[in-house]
C-alpha atoms as a PDB file:
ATOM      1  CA  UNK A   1     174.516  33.291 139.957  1.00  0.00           C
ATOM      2  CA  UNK A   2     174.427  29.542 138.551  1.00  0.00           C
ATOM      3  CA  UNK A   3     178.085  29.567 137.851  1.00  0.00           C
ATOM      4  CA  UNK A   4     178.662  29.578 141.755  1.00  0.00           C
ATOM      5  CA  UNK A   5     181.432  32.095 141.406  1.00  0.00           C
ATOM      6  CA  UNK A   6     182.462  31.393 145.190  1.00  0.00           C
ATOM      7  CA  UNK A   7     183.010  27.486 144.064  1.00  0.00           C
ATOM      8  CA  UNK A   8     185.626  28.566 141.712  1.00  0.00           C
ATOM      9  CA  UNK A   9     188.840  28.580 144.003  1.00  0.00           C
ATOM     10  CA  UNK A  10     188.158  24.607 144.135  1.00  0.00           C
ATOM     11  CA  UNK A  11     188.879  24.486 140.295  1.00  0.00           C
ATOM     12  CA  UNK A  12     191.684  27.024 140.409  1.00  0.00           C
ATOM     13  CA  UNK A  13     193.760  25.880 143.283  1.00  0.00           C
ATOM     14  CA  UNK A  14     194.867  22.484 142.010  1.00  0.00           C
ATOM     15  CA  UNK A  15     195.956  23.556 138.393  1.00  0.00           C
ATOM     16  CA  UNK A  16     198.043  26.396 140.391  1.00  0.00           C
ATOM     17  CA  UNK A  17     199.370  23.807 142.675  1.00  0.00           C
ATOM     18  CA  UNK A  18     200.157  20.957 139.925  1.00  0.00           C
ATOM     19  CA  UNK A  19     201.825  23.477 137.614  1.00  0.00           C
ATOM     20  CA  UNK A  20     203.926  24.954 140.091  1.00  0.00           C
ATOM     21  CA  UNK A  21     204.869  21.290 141.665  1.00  0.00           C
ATOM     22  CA  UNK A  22     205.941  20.844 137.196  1.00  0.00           C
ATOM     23  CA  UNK A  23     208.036  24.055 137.511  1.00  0.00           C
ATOM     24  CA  UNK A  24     210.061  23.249 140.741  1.00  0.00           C
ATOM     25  CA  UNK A  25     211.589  19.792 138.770  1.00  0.00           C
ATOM     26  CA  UNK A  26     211.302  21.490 135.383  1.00  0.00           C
ATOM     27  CA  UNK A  27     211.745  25.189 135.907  1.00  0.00           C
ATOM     28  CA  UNK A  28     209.838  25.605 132.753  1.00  0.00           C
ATOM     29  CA  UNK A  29     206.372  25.497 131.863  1.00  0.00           C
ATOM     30  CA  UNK A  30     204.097  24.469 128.805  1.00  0.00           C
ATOM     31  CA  UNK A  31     202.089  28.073 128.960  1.00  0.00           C
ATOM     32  CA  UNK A  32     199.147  27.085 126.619  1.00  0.00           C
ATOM     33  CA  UNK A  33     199.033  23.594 128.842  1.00  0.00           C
ATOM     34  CA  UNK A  34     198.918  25.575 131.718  1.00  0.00           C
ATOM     35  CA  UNK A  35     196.196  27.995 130.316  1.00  0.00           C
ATOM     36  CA  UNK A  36     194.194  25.314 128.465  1.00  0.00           C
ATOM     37  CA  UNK A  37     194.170  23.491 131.566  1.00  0.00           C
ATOM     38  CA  UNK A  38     193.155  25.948 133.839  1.00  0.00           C
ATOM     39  CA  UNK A  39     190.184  27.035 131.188  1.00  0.00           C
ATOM     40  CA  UNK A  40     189.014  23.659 131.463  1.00  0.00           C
ATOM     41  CA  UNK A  41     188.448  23.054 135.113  1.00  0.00           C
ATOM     42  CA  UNK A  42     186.935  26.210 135.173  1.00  0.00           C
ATOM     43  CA  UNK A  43     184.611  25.021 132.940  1.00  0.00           C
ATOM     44  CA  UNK A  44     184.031  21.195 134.411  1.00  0.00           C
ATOM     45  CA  UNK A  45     183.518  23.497 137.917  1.00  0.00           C
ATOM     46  CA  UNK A  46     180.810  25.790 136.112  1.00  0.00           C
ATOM     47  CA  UNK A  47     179.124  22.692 134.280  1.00  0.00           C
ATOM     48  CA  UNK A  48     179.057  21.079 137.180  1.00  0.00           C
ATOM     49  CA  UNK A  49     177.447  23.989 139.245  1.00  0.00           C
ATOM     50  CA  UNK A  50     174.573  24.593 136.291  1.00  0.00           C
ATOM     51  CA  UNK A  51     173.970  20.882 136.255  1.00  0.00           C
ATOM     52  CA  UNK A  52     173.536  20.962 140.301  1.00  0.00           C
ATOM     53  CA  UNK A  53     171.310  23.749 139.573  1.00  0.00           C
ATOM     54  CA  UNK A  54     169.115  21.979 136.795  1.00  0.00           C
ATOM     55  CA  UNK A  55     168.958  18.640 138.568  1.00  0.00           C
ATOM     56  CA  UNK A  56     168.136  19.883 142.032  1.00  0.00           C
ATOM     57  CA  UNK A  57     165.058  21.867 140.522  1.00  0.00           C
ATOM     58  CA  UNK A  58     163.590  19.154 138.513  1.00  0.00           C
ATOM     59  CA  UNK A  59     163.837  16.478 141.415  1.00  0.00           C
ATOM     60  CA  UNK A  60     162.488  19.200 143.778  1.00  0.00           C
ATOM     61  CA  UNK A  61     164.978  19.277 146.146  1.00  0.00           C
ATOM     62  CA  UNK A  62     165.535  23.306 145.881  1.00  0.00           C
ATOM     63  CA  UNK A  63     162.502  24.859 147.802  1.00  0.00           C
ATOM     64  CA  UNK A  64     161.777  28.167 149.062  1.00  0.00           C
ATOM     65  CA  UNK A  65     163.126  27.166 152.868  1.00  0.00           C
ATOM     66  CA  UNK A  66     166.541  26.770 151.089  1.00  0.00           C
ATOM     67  CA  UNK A  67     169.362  28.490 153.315  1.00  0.00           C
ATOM     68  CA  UNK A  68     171.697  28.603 150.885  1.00  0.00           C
ATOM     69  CA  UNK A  69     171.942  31.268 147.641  1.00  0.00           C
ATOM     70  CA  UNK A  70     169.378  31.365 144.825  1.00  0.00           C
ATOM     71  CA  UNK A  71     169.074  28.866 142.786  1.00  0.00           C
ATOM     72  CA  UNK A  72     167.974  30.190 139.237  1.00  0.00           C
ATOM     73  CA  UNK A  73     166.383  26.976 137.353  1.00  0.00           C
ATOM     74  CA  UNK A  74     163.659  26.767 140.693  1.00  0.00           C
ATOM     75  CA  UNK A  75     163.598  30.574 141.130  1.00  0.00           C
ATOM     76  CA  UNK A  76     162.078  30.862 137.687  1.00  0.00           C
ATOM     77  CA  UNK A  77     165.423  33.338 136.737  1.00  0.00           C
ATOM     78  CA  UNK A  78     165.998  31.436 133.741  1.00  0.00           C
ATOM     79  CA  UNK A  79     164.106  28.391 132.099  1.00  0.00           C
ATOM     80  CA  UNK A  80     165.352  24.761 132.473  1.00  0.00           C
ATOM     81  CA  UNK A  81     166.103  24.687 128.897  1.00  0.00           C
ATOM     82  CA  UNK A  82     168.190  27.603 128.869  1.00  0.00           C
ATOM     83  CA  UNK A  83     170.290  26.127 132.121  1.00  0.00           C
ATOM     84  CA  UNK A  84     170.639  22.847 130.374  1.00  0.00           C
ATOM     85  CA  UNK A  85     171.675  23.755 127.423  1.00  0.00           C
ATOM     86  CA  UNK A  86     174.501  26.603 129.229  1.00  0.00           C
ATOM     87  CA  UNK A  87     175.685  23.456 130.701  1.00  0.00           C
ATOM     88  CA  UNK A  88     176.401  21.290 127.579  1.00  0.00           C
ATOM     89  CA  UNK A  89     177.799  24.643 126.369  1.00  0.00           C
ATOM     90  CA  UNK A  90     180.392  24.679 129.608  1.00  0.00           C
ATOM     91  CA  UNK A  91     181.061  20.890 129.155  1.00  0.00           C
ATOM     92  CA  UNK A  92     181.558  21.520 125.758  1.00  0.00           C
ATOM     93  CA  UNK A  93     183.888  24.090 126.072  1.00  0.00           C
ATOM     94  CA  UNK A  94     185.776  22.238 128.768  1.00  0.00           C
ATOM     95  CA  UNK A  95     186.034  19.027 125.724  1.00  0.00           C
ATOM     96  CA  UNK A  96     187.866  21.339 123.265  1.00  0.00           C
ATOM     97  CA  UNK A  97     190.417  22.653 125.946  1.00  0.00           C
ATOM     98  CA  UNK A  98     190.926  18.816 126.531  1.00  0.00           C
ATOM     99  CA  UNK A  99     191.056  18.018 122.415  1.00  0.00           C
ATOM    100  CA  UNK A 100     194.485  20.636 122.824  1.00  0.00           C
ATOM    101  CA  UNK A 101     195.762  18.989 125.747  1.00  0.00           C
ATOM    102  CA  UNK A 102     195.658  15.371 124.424  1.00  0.00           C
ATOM    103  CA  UNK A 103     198.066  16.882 121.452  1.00  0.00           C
ATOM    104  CA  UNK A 104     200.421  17.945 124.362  1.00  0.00           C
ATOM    105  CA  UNK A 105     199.915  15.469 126.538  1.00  0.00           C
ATOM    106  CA  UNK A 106     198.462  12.168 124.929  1.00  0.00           C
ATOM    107  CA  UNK A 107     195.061  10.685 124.730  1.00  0.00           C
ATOM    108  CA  UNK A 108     194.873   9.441 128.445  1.00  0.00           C
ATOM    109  CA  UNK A 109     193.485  13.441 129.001  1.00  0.00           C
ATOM    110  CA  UNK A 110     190.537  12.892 126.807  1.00  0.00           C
ATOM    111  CA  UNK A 111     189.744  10.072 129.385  1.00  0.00           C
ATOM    112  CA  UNK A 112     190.601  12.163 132.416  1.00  0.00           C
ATOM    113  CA  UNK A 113     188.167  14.801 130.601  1.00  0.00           C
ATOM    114  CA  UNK A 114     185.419  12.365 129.806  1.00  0.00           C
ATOM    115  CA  UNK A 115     185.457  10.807 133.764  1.00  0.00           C
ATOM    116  CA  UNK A 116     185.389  14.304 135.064  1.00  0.00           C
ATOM    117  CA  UNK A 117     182.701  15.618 133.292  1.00  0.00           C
ATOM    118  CA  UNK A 118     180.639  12.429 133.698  1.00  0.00           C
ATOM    119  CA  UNK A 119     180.990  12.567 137.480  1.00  0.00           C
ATOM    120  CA  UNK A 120     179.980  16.218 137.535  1.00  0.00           C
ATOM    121  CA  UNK A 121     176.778  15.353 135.720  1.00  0.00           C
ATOM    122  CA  UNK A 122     176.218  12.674 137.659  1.00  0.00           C
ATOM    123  CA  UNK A 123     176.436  14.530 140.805  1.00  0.00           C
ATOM    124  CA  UNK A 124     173.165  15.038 141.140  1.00  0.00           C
ATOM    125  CA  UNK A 125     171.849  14.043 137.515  1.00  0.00           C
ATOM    126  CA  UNK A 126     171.150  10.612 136.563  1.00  0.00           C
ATOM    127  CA  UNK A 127     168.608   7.989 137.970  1.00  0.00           C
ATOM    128  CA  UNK A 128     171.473   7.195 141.179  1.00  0.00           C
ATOM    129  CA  UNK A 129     172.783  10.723 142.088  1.00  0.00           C
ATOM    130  CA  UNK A 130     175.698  10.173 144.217  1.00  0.00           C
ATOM    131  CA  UNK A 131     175.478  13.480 146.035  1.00  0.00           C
ATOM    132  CA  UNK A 132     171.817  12.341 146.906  1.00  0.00           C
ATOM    133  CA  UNK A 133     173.944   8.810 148.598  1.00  0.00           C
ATOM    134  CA  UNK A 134     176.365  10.915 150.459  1.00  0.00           C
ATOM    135  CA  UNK A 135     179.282  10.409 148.241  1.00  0.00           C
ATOM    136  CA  UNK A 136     179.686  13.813 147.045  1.00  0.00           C
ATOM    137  CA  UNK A 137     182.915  15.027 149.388  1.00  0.00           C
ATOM    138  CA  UNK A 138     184.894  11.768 148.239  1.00  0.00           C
ATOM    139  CA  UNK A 139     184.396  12.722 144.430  1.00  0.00           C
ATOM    140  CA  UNK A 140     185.262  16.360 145.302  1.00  0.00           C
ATOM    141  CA  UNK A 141     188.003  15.134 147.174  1.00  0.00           C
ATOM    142  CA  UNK A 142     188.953  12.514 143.908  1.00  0.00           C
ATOM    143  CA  UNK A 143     188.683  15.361 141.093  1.00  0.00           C
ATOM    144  CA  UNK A 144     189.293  18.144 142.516  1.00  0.00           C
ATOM    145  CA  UNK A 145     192.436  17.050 144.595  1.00  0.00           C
ATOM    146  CA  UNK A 146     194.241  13.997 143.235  1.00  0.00           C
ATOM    147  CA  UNK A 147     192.782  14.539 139.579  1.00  0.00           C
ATOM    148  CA  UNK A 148     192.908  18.367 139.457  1.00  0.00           C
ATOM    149  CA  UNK A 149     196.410  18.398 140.858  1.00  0.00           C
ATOM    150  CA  UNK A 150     198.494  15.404 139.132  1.00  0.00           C
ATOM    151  CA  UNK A 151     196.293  15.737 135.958  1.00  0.00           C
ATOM    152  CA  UNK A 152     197.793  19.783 135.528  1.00  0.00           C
ATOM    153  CA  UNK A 153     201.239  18.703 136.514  1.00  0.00           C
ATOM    154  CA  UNK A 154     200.786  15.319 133.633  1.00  0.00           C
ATOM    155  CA  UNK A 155     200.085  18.142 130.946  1.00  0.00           C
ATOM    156  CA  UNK A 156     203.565  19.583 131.563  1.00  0.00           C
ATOM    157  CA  UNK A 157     206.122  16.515 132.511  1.00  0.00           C
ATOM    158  CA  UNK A 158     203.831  13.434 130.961  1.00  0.00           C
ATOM    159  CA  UNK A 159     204.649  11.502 134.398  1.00  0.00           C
ATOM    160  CA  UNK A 160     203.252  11.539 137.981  1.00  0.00           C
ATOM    161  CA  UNK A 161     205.606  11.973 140.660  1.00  0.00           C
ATOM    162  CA  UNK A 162     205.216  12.141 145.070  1.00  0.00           C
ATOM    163  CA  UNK A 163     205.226  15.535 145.569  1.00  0.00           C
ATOM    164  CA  UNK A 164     201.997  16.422 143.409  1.00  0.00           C
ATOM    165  CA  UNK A 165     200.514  13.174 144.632  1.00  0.00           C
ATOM    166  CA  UNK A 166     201.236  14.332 148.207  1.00  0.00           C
ATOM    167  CA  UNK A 167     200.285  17.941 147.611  1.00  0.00           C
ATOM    168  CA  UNK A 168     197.129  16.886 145.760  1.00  0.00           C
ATOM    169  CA  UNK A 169     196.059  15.248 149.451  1.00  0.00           C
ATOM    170  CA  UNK A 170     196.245  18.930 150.830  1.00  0.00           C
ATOM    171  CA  UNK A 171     194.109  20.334 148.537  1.00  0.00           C
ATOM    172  CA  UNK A 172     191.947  17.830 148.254  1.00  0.00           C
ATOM    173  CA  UNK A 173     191.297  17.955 152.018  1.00  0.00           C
ATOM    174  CA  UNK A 174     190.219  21.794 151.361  1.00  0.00           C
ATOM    175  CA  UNK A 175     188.686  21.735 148.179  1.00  0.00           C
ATOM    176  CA  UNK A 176     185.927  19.095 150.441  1.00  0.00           C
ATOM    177  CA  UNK A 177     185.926  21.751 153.007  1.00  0.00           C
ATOM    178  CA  UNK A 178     183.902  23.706 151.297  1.00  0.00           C
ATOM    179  CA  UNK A 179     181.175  21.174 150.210  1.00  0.00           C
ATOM    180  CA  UNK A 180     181.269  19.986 153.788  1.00  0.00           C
ATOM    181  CA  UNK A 181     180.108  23.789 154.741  1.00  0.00           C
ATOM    182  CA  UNK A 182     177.405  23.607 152.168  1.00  0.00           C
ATOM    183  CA  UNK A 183     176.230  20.353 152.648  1.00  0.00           C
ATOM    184  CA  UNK A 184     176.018  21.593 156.790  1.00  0.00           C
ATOM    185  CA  UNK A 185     174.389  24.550 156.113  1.00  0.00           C
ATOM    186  CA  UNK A 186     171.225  22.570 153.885  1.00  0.00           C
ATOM    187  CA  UNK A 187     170.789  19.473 155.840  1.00  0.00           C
ATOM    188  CA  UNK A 188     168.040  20.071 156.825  1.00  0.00           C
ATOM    189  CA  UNK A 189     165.845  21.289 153.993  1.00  0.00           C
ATOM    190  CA  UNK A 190     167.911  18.354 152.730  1.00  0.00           C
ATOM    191  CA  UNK A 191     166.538  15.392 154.300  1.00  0.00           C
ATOM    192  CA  UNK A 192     163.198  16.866 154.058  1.00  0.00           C
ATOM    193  CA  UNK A 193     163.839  16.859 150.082  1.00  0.00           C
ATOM    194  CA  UNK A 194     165.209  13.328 150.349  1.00  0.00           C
ATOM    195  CA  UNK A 195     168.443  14.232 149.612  1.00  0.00           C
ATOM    196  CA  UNK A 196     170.858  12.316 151.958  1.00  0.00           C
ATOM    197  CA  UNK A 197     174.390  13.948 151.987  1.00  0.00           C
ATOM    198  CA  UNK A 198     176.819  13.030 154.030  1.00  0.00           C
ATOM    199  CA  UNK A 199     175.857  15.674 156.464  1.00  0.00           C
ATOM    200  CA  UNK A 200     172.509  14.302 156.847  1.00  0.00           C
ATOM    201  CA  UNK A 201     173.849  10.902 157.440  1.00  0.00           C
ATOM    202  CA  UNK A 202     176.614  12.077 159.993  1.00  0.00           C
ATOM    203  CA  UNK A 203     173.958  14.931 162.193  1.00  0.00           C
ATOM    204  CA  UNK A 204     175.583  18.199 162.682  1.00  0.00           C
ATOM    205  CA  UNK A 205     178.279  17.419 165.219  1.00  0.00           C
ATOM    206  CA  UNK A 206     179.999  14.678 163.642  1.00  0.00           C
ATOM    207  CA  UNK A 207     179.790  17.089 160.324  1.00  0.00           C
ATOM    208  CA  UNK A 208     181.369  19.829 162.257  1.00  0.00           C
ATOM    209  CA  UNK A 209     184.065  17.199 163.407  1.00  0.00           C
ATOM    210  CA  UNK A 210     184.722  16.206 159.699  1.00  0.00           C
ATOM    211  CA  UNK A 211     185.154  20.091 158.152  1.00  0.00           C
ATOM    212  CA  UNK A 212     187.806  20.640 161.529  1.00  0.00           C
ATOM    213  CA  UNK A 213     189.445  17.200 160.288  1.00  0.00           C
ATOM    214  CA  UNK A 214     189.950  18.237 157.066  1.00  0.00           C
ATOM    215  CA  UNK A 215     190.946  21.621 157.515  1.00  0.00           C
ATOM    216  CA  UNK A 216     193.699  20.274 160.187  1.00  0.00           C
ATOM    217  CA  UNK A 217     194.380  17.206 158.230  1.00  0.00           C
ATOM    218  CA  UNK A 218     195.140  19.892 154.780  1.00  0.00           C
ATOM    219  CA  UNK A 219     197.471  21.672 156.990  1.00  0.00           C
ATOM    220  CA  UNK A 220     199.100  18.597 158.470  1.00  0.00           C
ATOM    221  CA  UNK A 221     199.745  16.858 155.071  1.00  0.00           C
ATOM    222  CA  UNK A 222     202.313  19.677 153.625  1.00  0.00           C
ATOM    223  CA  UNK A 223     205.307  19.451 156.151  1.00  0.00           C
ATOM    224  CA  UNK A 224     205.163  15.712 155.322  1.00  0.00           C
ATOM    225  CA  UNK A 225     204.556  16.123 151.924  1.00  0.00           C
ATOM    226  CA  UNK A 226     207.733  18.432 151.550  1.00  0.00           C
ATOM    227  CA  UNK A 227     209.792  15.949 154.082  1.00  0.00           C
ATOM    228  CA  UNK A 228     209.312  12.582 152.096  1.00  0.00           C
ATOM    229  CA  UNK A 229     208.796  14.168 148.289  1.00  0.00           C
ATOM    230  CA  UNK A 230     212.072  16.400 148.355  1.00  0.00           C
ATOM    231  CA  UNK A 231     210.143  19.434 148.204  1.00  0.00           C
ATOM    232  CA  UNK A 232     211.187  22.692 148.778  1.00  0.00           C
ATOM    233  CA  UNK A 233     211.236  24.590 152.312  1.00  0.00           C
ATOM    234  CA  UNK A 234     209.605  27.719 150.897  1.00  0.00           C
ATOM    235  CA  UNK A 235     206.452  26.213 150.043  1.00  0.00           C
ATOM    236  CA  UNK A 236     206.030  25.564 153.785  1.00  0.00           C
ATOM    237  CA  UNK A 237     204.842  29.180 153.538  1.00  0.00           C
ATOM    238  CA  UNK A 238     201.417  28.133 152.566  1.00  0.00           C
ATOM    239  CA  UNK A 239     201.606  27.641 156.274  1.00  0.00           C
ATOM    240  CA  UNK A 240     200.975  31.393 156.431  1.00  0.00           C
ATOM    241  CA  UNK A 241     197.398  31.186 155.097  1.00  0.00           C
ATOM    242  CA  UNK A 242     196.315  28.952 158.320  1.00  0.00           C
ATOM    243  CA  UNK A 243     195.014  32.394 160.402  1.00  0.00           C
ATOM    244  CA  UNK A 244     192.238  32.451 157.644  1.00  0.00           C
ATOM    245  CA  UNK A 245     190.855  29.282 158.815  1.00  0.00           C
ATOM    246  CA  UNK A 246     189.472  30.926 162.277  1.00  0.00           C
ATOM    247  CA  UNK A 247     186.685  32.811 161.125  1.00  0.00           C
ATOM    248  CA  UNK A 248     185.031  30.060 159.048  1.00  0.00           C
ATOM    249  CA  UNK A 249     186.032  27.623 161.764  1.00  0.00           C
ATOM    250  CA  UNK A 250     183.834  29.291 164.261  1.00  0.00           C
ATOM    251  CA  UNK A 251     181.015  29.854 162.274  1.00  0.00           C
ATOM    252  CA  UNK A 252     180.778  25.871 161.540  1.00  0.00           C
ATOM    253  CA  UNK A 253     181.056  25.164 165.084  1.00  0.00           C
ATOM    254  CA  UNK A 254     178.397  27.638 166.342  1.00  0.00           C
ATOM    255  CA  UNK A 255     176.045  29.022 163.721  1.00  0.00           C
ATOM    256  CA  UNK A 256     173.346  27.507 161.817  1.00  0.00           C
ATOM    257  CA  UNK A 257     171.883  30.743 160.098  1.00  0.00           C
ATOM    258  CA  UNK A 258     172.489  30.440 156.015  1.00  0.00           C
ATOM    259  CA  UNK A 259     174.271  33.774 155.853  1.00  0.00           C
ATOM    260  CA  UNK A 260     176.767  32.828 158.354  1.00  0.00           C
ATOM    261  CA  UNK A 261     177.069  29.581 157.038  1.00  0.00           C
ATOM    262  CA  UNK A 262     177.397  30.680 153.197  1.00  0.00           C
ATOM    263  CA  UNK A 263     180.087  33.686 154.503  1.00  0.00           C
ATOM    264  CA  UNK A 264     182.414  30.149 156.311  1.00  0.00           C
ATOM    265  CA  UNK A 265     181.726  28.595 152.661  1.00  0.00           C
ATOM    266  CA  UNK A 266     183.031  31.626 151.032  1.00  0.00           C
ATOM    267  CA  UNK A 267     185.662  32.098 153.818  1.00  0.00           C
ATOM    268  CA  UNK A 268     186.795  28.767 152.896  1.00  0.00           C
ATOM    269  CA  UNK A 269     187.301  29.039 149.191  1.00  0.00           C
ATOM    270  CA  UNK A 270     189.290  32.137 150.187  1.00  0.00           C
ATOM    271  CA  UNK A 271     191.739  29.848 152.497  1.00  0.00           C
ATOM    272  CA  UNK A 272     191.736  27.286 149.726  1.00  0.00           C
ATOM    273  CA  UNK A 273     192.565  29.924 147.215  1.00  0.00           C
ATOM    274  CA  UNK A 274     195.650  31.704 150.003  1.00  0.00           C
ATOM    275  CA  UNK A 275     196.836  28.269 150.318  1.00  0.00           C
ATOM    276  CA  UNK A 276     196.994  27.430 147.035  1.00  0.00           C
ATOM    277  CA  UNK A 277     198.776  30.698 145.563  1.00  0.00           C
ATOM    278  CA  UNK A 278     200.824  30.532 148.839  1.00  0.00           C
ATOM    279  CA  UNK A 279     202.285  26.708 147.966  1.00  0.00           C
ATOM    280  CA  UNK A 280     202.302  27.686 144.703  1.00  0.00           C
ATOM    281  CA  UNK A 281     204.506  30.557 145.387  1.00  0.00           C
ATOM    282  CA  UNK A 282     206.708  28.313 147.491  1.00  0.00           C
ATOM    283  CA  UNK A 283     207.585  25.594 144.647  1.00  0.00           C
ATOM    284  CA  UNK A 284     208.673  28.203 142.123  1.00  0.00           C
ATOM    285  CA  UNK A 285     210.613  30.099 144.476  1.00  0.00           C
ATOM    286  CA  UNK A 286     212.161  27.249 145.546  1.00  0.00           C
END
């Protein structure tokens, strides 16, 4: 339940996408790059998720009027200690996959690594939280799009090129989708908590506005991407995955029950993870 499995599409996509975007100029792959890779942003995702979970209970800001799904450190599921220390376990984990890829790739992955996990502690750990300052979607939008992305396609060609830099803006855009959902869905036990995300700060409309924006703006970004990169045609198939986007679309524009709201966060991970395979897909065909 701490591990957020719904989150999880947000640290899958982009090592799909950045691979993929290595194989359509390569047509090869480094498979234990690849794997070691995708291991490890699963783990920075999880970390990041048990650390959310620890720090929100100790500050106080999960209570009992909480929309969203339990929370097991303020539940009482499992001790604080025992959530902590599964974190630095994660984290841990996450390090050695990043020890391997620095002998692939060089050293500047340990520092990739090292940022990463330091931003998903400081999330909301830390004396400053910055998802307490309303800063959370640009990191999500930082690490897991332009990070996630050119940092998977570094491991296998050592260089960054357009395409994944364009393609990274895509998913990017999606992967802060979904913390835009979850961020709408709270904001009000929230700013009661003190907690002031960038859905607190904008009010519900102008939040609304900004998960349509980016869900457009995802969609948008790939025909342009494939235009001025020298991508491939195919991957415009991604395209295919937009029908998904209705259902979660319409729930953030006229619900404000949690389980409506936590089935258009889940319905979003699912139209990150389409798109993602989808694209993906496209640049190896192609």
């Amino acid at each position: 339940m701490a591990a957020r499995p719904r989150t999880l599409p947000a640290a899958i996509a982009p090592v799909l996408v950045g691979t993929a975007a290595a194989y359509y100029f390569a047509e090869d792959i480094r498979w234990l790059a690849f794997a070691a890779a995708l291991v490890g942003s699963i783990l920075i995702q999880i970390g990041t998720n048990l650390a959310n979970d620890y720090s929100d209970a100790k500050r106080g800001a999960d209570t009992a009027e909480r929309l969203g799904p339990v929370r097991v450190t303020s539940t009482g599921l499992l001790a604080p200690k025992r959530v902590l220390h599964a974190t630095w376990i994660a984290f841990g984990l996450a390090a050695l996959t990043g020890v391997y890829l620095a002998t692939v790739a060089g050293p500047e992955i340990i520092a990739v690594g090292i940022v990463s996990i330091i931003a998903g502690v400081l999330y909301t750990g830390g004396p400053r939280p910055y998802g307490y300052a309303g800063m959370g979607e640009l990191f999500v939008f930082l690490f897991f799009g332009l990070v996630a992305v050119n940092g998977s396609y570094y491991v296998q060609l050592e260089e960054i090129d357009a395409l994944p830099v364009l393609l990274s803006v895509s998913v990017g855009f999606l992967s802060t989708a979904i913390l835009v959902v979850n961020n709408l869905r709270d904001m009000h036990t929230d700013a009661r908590a003190g907690k002031r995300t960038l859905a607190v700060r904008l009010g519900r409309e102008r939040t609304q506005t900004l998960y349509i924006a980016l869900l457009a703006g995802a969609f948008a970004v790939l025909p342009f991407a494939i235009v001025c990169a020298d991508g491939p045609a195919l991957a415009l198939i991604s395209l295919a995955s937009a029908p998904l986007a209705i259902k979660p679309l319409g729930a953030v524009r006229t619900r404000t029950d949690g389980p409506s709201l936590n089935g258009a966060l889940a319905a979003t991970g699912a139209l990150l993870g389409a798109f993602s395979v989808l694209l993906s897909l496209g640049l190896i065909l192609g």
